[in-house]
PDB file of N, CA and C in Angstrom:
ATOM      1  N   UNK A   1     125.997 137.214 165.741  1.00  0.00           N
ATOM      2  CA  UNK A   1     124.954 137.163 164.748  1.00  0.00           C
ATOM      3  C   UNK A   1     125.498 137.746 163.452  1.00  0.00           C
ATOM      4  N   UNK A   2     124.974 137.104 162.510  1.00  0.00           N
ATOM      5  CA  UNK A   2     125.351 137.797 160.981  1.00  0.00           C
ATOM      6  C   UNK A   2     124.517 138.796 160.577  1.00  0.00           C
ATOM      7  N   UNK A   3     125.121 139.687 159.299  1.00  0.00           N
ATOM      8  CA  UNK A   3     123.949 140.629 158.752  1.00  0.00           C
ATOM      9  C   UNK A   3     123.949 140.910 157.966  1.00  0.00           C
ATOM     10  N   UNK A   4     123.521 140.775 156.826  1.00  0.00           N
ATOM     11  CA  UNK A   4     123.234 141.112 155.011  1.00  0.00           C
ATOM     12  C   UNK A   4     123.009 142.489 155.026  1.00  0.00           C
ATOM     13  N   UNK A   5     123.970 143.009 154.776  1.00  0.00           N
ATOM     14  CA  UNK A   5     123.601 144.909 154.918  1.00  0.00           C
ATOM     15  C   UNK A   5     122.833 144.865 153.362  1.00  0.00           C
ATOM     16  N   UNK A   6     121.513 145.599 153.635  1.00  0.00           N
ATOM     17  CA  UNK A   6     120.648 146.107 152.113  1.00  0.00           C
ATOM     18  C   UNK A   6     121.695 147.128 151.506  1.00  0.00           C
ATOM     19  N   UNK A   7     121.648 147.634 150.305  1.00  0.00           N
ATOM     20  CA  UNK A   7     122.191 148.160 148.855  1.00  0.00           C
ATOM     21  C   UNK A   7     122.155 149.748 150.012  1.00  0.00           C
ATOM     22  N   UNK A   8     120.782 149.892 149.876  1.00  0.00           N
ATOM     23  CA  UNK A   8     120.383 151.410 151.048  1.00  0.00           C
ATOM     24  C   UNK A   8     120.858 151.595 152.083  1.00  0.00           C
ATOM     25  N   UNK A   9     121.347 150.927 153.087  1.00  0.00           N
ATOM     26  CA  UNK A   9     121.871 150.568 154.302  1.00  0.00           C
ATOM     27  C   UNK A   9     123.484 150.940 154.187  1.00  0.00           C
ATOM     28  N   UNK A  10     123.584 150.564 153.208  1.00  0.00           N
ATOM     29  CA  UNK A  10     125.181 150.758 153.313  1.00  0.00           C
ATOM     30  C   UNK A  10     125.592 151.870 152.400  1.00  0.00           C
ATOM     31  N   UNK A  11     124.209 152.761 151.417  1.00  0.00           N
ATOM     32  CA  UNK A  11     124.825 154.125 151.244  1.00  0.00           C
ATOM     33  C   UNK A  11     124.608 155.216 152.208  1.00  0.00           C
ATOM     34  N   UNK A  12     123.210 154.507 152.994  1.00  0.00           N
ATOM     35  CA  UNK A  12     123.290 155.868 153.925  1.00  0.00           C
ATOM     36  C   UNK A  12     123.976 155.658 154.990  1.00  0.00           C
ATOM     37  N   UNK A  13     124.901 154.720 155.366  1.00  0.00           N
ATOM     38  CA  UNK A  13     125.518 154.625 156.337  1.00  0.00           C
ATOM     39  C   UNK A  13     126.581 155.358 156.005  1.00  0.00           C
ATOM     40  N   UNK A  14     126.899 155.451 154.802  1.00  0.00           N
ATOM     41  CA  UNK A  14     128.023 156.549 154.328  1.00  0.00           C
ATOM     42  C   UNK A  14     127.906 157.365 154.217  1.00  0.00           C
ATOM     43  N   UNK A  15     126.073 158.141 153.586  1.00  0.00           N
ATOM     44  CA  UNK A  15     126.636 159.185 153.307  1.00  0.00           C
ATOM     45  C   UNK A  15     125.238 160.081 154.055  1.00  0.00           C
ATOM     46  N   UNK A  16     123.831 159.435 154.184  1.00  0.00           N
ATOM     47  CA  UNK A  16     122.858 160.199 154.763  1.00  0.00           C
ATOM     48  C   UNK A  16     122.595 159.103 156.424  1.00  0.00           C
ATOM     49  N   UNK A  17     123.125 159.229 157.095  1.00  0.00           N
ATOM     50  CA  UNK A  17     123.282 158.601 158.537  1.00  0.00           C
ATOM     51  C   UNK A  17     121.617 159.125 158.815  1.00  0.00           C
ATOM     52  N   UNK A  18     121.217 160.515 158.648  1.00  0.00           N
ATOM     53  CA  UNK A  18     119.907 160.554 158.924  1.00  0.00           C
ATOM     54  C   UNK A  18     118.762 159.381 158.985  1.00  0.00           C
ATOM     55  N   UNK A  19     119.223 158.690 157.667  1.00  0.00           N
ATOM     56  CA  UNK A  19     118.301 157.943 157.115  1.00  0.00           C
ATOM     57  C   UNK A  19     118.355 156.517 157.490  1.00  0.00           C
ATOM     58  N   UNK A  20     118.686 156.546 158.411  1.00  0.00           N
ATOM     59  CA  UNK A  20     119.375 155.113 159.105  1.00  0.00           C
ATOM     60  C   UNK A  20     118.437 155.382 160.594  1.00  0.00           C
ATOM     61  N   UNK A  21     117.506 154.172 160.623  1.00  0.00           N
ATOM     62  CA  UNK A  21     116.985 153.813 162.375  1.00  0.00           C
ATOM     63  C   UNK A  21     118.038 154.079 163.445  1.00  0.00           C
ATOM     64  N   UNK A  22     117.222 154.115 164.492  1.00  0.00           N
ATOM     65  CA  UNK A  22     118.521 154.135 165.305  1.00  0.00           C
ATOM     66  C   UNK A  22     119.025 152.434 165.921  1.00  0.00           C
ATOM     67  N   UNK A  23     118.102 151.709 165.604  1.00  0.00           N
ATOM     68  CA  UNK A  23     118.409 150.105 165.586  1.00  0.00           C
ATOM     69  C   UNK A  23     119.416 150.010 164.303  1.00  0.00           C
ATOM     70  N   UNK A  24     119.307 150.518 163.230  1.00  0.00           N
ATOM     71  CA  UNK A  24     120.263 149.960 162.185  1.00  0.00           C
ATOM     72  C   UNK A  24     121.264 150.685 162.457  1.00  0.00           C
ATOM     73  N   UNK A  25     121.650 151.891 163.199  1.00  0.00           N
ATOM     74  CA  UNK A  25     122.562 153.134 163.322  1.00  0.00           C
ATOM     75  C   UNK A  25     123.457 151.846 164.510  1.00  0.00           C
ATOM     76  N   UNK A  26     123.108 151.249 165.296  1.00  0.00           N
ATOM     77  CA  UNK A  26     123.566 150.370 166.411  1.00  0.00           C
ATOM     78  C   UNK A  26     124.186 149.213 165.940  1.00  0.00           C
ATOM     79  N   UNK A  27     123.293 148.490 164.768  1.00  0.00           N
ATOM     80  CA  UNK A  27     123.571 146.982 164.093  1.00  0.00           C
ATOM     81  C   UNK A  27     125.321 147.342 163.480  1.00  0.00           C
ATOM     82  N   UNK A  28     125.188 148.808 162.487  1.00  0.00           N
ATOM     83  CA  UNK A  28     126.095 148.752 161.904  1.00  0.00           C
ATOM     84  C   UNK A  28     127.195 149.103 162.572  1.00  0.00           C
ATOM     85  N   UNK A  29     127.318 149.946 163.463  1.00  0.00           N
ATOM     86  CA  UNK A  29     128.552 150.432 164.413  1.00  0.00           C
ATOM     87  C   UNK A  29     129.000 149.395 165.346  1.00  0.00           C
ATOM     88  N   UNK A  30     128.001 148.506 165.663  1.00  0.00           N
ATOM     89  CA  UNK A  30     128.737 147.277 166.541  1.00  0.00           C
ATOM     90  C   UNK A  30     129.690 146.447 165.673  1.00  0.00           C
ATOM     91  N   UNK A  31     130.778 146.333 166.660  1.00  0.00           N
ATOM     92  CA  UNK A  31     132.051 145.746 165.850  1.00  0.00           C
ATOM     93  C   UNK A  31     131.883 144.359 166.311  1.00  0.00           C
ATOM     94  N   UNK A  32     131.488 143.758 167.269  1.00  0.00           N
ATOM     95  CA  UNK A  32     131.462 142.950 167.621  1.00  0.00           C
ATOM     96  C   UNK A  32     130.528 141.521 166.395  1.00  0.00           C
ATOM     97  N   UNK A  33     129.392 142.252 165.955  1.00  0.00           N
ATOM     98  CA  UNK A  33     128.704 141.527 165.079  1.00  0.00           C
ATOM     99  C   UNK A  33     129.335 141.542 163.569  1.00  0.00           C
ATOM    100  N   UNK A  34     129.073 140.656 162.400  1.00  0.00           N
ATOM    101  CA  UNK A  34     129.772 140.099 161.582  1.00  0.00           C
ATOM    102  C   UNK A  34     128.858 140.737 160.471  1.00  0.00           C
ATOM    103  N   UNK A  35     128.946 141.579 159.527  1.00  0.00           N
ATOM    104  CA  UNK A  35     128.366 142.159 158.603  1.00  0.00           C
ATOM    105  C   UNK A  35     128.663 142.281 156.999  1.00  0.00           C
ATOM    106  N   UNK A  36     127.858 141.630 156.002  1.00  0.00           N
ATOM    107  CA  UNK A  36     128.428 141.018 155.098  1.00  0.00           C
ATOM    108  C   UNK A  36     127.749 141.880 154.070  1.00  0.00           C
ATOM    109  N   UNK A  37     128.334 142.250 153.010  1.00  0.00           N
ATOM    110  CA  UNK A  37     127.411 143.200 151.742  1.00  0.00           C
ATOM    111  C   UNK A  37     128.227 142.279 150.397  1.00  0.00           C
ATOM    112  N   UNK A  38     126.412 142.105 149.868  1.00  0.00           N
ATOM    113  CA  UNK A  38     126.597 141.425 148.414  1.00  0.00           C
ATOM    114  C   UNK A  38     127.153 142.075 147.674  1.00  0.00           C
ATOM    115  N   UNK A  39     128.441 141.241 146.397  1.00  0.00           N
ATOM    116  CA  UNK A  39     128.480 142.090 145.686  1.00  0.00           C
ATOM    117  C   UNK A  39     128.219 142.617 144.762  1.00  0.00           C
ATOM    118  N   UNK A  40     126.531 142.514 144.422  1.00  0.00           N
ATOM    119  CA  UNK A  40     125.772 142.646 143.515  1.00  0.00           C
ATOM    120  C   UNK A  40     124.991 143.758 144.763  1.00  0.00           C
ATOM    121  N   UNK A  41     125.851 144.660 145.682  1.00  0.00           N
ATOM    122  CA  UNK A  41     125.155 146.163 146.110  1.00  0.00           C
ATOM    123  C   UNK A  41     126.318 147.185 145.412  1.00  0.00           C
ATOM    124  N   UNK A  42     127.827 146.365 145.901  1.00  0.00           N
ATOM    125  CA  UNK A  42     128.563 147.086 144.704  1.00  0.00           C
ATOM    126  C   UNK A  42     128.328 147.842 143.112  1.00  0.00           C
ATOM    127  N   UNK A  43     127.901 146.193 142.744  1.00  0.00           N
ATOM    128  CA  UNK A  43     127.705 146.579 141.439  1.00  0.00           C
ATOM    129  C   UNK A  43     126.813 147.266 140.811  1.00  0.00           C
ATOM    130  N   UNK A  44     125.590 147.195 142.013  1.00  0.00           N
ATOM    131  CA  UNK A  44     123.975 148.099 141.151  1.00  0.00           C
ATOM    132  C   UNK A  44     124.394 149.801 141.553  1.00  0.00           C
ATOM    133  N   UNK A  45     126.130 150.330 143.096  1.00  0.00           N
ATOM    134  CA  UNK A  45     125.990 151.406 143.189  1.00  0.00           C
ATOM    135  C   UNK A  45     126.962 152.051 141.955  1.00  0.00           C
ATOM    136  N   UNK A  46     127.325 151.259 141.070  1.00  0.00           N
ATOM    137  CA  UNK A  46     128.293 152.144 140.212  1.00  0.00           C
ATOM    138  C   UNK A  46     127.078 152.832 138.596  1.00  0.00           C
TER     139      UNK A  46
END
């Protein structure tokens, strides 16, 4: 399955893990699934 990581998703996966479900804490650590970030999440984190 694919997955559009949100802008939020992929800072707190870096930096507040708290703030991450424990379904999204699972989505993102599985290596097996294919996970894609726009790069217009790049650009809105600079």
């Amino acid at each position: 399955m694919n997955y559009l990581v949100d802008t939020h998703a992929l800072l707190w996966m870096m930096f507040e893990h708290k703030k991450l479900s424990q379904n999204a804490k699972e989505i993102l650590s599985d290596k097996s699934l294919h996970k894609f970030i726009s790069i217009t999440s790049l650009w809105k984190s600079l």
